[in-house]
PDB file of N, CA and C in Angstrom:
ATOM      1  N   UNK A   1     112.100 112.319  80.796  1.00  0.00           N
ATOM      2  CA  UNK A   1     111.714 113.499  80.050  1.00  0.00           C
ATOM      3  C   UNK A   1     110.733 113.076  78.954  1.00  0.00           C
ATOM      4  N   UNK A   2     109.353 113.676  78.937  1.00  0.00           N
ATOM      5  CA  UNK A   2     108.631 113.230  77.935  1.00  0.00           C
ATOM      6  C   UNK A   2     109.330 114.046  76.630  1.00  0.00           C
ATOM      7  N   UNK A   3     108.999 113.178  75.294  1.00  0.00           N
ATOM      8  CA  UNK A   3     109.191 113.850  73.925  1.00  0.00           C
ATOM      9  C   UNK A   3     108.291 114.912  73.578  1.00  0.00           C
ATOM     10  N   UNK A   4     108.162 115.601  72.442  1.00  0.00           N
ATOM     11  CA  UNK A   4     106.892 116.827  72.126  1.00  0.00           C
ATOM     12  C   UNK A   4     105.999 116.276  71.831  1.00  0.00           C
ATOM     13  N   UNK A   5     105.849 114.889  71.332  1.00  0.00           N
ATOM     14  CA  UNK A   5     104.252 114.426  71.305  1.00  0.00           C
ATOM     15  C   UNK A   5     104.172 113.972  72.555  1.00  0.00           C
ATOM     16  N   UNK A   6     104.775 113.684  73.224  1.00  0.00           N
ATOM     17  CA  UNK A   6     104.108 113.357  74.752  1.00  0.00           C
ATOM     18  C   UNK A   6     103.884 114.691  75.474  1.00  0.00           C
ATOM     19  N   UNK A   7     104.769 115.681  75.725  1.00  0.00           N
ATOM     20  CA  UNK A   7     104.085 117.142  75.958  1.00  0.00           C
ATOM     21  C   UNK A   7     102.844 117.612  75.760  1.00  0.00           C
ATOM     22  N   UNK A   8     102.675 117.414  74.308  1.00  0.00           N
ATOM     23  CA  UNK A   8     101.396 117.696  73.818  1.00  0.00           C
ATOM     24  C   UNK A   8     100.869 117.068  74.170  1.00  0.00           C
ATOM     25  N   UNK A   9     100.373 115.841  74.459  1.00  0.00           N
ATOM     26  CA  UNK A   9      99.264 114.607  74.969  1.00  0.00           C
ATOM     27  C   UNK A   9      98.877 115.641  76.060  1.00  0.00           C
ATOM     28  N   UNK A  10     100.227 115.957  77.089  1.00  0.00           N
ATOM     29  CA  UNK A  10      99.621 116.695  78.477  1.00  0.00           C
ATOM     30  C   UNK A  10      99.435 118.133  78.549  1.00  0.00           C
ATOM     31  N   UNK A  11      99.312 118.585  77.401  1.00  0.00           N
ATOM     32  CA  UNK A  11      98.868 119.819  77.039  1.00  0.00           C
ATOM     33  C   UNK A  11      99.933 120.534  77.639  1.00  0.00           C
ATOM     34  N   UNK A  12     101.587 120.331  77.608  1.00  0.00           N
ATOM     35  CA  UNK A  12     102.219 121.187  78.489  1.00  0.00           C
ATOM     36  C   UNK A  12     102.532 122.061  77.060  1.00  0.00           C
ATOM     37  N   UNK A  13     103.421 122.983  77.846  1.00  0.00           N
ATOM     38  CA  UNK A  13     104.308 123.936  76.317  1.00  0.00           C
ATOM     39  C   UNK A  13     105.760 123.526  76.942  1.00  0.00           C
ATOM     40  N   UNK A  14     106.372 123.409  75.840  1.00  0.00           N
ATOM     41  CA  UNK A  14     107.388 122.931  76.261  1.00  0.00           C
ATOM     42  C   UNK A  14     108.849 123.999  76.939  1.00  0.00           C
ATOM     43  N   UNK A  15     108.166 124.670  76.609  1.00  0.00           N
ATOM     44  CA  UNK A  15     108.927 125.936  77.356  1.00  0.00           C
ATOM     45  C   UNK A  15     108.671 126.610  78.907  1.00  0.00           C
ATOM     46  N   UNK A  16     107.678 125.546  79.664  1.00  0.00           N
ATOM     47  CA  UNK A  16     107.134 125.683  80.703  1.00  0.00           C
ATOM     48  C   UNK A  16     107.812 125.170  81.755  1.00  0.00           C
ATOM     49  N   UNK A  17     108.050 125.936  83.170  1.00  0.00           N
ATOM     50  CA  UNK A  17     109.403 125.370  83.989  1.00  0.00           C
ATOM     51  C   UNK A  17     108.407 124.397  84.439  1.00  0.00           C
ATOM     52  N   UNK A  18     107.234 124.433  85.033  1.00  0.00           N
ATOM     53  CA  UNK A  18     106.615 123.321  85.582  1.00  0.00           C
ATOM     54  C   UNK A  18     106.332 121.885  85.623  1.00  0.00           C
ATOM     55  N   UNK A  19     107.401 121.947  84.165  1.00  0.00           N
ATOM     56  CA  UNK A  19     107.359 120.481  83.140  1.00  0.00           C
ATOM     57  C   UNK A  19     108.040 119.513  84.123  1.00  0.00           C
ATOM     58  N   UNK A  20     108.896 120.373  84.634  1.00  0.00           N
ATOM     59  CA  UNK A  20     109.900 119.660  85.026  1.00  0.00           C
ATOM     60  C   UNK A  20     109.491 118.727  86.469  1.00  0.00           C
ATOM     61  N   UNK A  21     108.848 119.619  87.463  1.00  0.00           N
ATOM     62  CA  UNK A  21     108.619 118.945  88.611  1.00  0.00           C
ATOM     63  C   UNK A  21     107.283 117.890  88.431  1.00  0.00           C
ATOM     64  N   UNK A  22     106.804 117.832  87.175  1.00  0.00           N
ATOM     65  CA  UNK A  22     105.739 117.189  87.014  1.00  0.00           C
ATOM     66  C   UNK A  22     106.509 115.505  87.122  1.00  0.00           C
ATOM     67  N   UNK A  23     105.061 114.725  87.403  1.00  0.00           N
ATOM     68  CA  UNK A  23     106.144 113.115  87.998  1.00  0.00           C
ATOM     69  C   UNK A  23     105.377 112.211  86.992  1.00  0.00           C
ATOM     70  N   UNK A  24     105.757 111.946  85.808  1.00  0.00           N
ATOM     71  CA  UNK A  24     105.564 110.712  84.918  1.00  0.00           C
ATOM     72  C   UNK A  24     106.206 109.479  84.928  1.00  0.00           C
ATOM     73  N   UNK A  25     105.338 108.346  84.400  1.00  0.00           N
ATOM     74  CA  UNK A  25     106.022 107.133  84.454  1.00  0.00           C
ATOM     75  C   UNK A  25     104.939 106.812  83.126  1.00  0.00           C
ATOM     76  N   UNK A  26     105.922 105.753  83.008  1.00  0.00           N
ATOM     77  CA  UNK A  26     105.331 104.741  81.945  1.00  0.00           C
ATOM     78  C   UNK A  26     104.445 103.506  82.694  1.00  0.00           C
ATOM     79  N   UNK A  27     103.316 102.990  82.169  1.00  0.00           N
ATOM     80  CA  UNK A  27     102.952 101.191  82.887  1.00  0.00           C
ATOM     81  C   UNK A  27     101.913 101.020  81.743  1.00  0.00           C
ATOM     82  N   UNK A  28     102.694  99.888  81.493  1.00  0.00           N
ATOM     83  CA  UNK A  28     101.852  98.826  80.172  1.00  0.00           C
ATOM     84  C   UNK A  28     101.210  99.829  79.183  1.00  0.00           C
ATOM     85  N   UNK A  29     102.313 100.469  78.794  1.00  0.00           N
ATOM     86  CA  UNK A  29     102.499 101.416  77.255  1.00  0.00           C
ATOM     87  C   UNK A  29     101.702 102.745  77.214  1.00  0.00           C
ATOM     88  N   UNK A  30     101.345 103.150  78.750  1.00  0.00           N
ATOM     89  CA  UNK A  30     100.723 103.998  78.223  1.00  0.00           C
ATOM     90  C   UNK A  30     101.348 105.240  79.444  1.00  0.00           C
ATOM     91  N   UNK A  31     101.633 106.224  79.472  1.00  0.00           N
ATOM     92  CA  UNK A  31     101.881 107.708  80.109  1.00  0.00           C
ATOM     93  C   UNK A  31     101.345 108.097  81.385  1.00  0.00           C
ATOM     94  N   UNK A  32     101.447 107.867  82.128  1.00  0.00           N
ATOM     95  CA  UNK A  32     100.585 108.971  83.947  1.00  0.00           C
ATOM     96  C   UNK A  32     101.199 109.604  84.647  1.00  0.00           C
ATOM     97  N   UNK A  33     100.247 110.988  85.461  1.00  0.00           N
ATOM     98  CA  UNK A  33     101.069 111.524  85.698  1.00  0.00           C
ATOM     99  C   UNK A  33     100.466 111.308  87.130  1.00  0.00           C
ATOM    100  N   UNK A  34     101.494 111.606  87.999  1.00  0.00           N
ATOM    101  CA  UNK A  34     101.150 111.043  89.139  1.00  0.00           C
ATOM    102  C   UNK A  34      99.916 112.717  90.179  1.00  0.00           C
ATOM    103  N   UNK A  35     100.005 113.472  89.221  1.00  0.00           N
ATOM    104  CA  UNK A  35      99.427 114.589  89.981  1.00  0.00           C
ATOM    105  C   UNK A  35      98.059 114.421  89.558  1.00  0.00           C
ATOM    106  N   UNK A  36      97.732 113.202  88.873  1.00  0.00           N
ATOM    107  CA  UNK A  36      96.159 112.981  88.706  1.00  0.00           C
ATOM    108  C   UNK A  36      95.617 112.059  89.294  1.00  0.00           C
ATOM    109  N   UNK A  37      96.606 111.617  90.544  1.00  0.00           N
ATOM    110  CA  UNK A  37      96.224 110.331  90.918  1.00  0.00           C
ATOM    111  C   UNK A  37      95.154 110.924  92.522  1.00  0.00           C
ATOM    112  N   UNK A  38      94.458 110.305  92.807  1.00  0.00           N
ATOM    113  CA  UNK A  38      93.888 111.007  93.925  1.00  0.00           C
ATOM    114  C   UNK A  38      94.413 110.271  95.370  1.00  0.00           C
ATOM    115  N   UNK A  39      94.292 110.288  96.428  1.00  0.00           N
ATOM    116  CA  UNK A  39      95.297 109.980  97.551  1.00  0.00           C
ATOM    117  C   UNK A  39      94.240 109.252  98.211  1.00  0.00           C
ATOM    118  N   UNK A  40      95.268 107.626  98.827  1.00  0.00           N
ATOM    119  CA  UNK A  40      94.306 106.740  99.702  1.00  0.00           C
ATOM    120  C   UNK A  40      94.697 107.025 101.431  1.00  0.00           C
ATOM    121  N   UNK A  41      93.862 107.137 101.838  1.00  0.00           N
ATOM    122  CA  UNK A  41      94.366 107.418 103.494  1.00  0.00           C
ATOM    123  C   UNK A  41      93.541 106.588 104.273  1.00  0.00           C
ATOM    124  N   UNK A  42      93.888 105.976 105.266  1.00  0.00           N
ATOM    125  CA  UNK A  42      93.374 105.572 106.815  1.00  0.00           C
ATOM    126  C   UNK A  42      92.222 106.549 107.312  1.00  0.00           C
ATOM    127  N   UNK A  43      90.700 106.071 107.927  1.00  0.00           N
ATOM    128  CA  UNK A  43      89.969 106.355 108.469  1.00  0.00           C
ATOM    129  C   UNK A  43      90.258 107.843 109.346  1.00  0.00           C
ATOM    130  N   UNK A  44      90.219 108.754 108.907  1.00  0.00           N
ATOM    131  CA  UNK A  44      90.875 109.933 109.574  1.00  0.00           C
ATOM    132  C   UNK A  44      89.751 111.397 109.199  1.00  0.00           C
ATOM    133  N   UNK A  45      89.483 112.482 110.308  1.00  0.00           N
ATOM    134  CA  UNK A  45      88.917 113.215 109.958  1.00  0.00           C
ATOM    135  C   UNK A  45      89.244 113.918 108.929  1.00  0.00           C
ATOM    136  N   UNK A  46      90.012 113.597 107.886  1.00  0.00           N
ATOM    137  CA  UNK A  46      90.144 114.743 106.601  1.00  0.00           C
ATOM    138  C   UNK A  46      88.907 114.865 105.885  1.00  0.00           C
ATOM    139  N   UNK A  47      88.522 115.822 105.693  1.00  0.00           N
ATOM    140  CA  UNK A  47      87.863 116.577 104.888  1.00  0.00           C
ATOM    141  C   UNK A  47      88.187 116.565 103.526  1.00  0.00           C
ATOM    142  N   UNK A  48      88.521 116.013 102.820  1.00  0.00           N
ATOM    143  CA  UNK A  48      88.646 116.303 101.349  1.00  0.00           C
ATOM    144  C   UNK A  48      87.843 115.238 100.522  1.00  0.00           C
ATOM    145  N   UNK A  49      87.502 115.172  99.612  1.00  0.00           N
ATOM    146  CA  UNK A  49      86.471 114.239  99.046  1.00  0.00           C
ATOM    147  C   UNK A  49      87.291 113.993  97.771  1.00  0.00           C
ATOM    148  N   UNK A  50      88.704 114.371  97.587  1.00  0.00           N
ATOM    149  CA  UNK A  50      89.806 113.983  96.965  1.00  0.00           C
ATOM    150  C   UNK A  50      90.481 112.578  97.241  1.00  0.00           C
ATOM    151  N   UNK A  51      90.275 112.609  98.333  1.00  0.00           N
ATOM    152  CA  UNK A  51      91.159 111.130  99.904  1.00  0.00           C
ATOM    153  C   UNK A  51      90.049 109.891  99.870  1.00  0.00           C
ATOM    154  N   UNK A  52      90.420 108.807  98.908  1.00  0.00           N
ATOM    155  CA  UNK A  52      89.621 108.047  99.017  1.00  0.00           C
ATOM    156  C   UNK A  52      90.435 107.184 100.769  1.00  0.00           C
ATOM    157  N   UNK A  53      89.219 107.292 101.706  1.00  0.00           N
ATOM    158  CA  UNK A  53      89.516 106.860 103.115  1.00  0.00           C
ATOM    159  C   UNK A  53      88.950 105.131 102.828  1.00  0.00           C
ATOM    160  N   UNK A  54      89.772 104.731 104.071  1.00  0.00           N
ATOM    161  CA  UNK A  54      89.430 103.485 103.694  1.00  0.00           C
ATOM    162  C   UNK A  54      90.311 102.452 104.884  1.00  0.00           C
ATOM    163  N   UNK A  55      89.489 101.680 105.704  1.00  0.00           N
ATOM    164  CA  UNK A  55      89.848 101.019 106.775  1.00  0.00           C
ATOM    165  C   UNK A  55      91.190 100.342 106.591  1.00  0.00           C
ATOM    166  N   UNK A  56      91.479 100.103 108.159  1.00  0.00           N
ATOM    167  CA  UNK A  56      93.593  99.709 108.134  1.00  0.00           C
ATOM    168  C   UNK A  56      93.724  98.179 107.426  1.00  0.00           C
ATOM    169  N   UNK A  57      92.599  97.475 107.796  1.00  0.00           N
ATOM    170  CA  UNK A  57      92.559  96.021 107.118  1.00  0.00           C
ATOM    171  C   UNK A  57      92.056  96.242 105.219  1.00  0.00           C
ATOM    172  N   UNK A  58      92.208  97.042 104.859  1.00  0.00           N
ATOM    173  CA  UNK A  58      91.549  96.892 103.116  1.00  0.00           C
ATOM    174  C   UNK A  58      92.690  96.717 102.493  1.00  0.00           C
ATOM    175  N   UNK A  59      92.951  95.892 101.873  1.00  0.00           N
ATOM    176  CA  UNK A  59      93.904  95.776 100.752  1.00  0.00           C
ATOM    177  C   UNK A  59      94.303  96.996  99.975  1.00  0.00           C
ATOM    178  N   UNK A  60      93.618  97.862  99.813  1.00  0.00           N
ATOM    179  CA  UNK A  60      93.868  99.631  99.133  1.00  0.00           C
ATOM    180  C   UNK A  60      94.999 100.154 100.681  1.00  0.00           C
ATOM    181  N   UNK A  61      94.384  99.807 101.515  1.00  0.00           N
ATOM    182  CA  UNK A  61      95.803 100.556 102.392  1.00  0.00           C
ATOM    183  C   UNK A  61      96.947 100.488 102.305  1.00  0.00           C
ATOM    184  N   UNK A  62      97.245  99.657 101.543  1.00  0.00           N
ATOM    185  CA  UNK A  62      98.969  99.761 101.559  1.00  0.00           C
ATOM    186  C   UNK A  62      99.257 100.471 100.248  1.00  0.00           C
ATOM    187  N   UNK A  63      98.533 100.943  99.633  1.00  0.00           N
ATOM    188  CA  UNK A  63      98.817 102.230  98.562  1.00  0.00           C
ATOM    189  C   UNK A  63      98.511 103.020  99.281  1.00  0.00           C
ATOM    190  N   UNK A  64      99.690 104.009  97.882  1.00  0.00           N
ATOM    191  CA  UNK A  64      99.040 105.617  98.455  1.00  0.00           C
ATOM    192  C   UNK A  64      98.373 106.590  97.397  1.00  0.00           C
ATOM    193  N   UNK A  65      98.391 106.024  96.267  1.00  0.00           N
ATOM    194  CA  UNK A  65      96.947 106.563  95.617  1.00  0.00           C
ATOM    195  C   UNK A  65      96.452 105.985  94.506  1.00  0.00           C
ATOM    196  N   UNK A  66      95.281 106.026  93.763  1.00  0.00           N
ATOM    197  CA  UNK A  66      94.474 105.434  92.654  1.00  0.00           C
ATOM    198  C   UNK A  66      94.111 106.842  91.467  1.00  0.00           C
ATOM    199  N   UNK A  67      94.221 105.919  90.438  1.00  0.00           N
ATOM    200  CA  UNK A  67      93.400 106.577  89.300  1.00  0.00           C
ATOM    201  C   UNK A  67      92.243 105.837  88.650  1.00  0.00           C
ATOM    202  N   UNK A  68      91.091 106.020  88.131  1.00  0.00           N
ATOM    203  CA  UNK A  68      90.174 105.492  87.641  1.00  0.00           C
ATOM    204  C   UNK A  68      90.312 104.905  86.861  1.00  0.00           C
ATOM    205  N   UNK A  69      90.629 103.680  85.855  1.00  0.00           N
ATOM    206  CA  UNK A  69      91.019 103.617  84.307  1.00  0.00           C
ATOM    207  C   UNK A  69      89.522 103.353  83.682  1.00  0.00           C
ATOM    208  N   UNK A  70      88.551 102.407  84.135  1.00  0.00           N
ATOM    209  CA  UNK A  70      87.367 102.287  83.563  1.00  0.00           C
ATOM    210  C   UNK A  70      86.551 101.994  84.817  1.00  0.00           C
ATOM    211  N   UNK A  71      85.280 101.790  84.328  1.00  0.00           N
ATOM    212  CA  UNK A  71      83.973 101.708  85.605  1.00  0.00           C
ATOM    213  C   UNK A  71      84.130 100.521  86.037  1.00  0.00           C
ATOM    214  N   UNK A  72      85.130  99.832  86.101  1.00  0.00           N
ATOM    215  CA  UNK A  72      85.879  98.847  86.873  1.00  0.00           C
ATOM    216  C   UNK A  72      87.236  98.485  87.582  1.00  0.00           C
ATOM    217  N   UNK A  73      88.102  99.504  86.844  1.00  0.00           N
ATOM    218  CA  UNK A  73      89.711  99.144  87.201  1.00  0.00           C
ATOM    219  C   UNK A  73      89.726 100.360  87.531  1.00  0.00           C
ATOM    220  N   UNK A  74      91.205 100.322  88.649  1.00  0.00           N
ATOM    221  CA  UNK A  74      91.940 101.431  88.727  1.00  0.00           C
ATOM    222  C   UNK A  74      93.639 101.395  88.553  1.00  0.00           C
ATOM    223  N   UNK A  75      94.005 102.343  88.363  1.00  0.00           N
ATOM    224  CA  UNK A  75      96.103 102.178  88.474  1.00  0.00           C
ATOM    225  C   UNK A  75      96.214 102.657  89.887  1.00  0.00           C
ATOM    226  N   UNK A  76      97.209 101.544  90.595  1.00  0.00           N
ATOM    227  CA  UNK A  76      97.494 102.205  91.928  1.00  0.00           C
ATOM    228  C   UNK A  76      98.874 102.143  92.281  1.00  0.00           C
ATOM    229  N   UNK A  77      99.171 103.355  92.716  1.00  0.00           N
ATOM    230  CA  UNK A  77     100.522 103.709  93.397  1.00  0.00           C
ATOM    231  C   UNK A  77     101.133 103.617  94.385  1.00  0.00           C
ATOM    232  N   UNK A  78     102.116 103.616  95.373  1.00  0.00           N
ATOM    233  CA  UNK A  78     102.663 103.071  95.731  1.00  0.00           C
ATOM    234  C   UNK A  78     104.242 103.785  95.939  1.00  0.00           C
ATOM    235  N   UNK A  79     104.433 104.487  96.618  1.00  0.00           N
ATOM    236  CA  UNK A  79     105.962 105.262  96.817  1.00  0.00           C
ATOM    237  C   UNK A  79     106.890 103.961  97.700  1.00  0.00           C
ATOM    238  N   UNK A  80     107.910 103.968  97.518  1.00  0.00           N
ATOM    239  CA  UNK A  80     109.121 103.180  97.992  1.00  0.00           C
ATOM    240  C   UNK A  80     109.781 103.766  99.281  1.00  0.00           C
ATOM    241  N   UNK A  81     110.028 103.290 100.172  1.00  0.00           N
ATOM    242  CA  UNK A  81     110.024 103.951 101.736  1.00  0.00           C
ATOM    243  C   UNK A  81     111.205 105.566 101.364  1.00  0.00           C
ATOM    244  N   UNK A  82     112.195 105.390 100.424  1.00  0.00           N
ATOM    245  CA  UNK A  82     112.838 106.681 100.270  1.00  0.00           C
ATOM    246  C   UNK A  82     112.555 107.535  99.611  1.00  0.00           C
ATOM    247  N   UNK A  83     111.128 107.207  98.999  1.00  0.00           N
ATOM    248  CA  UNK A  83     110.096 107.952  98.131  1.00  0.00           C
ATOM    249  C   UNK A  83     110.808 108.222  96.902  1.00  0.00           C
ATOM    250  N   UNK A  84     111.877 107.544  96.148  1.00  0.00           N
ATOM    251  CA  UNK A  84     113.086 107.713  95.076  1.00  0.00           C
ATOM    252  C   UNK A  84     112.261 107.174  94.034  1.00  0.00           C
ATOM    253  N   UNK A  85     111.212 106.094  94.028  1.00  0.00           N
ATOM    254  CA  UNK A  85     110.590 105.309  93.126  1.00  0.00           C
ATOM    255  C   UNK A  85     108.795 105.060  93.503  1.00  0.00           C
ATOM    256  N   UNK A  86     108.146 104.763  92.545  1.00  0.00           N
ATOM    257  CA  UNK A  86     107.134 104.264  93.124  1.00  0.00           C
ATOM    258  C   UNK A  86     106.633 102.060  92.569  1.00  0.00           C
ATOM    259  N   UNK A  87     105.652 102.145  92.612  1.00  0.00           N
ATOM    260  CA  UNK A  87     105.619 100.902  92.674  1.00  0.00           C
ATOM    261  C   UNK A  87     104.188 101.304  91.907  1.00  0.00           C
ATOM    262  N   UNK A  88     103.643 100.342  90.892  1.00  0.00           N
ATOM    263  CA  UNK A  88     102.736 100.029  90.132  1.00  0.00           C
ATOM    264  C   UNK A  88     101.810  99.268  90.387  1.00  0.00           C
ATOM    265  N   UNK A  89     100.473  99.290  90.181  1.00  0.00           N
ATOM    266  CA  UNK A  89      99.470  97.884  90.129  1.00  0.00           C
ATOM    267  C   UNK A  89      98.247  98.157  89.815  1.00  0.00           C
ATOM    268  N   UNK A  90      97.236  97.123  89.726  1.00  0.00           N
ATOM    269  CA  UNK A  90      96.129  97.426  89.458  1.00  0.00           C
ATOM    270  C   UNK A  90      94.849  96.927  89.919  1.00  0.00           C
ATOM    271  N   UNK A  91      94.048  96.899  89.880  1.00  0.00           N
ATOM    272  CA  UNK A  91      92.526  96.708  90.734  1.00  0.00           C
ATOM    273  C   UNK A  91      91.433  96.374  89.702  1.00  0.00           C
ATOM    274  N   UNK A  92      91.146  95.744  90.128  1.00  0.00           N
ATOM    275  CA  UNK A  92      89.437  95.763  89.627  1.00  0.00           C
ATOM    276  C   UNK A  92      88.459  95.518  90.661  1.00  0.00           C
ATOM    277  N   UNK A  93      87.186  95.863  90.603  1.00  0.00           N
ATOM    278  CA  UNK A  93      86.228  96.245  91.565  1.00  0.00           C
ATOM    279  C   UNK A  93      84.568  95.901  90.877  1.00  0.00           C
TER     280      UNK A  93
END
């Protein structure tokens, strides 16, 4: 459960039911939410320019999604086969 200054960081109101299904974690002190993360997928006709695609041999395939942190790094995610947890890491490029 975030506190009211962490609410506020995400511009929620705290009286908002949506708070709830929203999916935060903490990594190396700082707040994310996982609904900003954009989704990595296998070479596949999707259409979305959301889906960073990306061949079965790339090291990004075994995540399942990235966030930008600077014009070099990203945070990448990672769900746990019972999808109960995720898993953390990071990139540079």
């Amino acid at each position: 459960m975030l506190s009211a200054e962490e609410r506020f960081d995400f511009e929620f109101d705290p009286d908002e039911a949506h708070q709830e299904e929203a999916s935060f974690f903490r990594f190396q002190g700082k707040i994310y939410n996982l609904g900003e993360f954009c989704r990595i997928s296998g070479r596949s006709p999707i259409d979305d320019i959301s889906v960073l695609r990306v061949d079965d041999d790339s090291p990004l395939f075994q995540w399942d999604g990235y966030l930008t942190e600077a014009y070099d790094s990203m945070i990448l995610v990672r769900y746990t086969d019972d999808k109960e947890a995720i898993v953390v890491g990071t990139a540079k490029y």
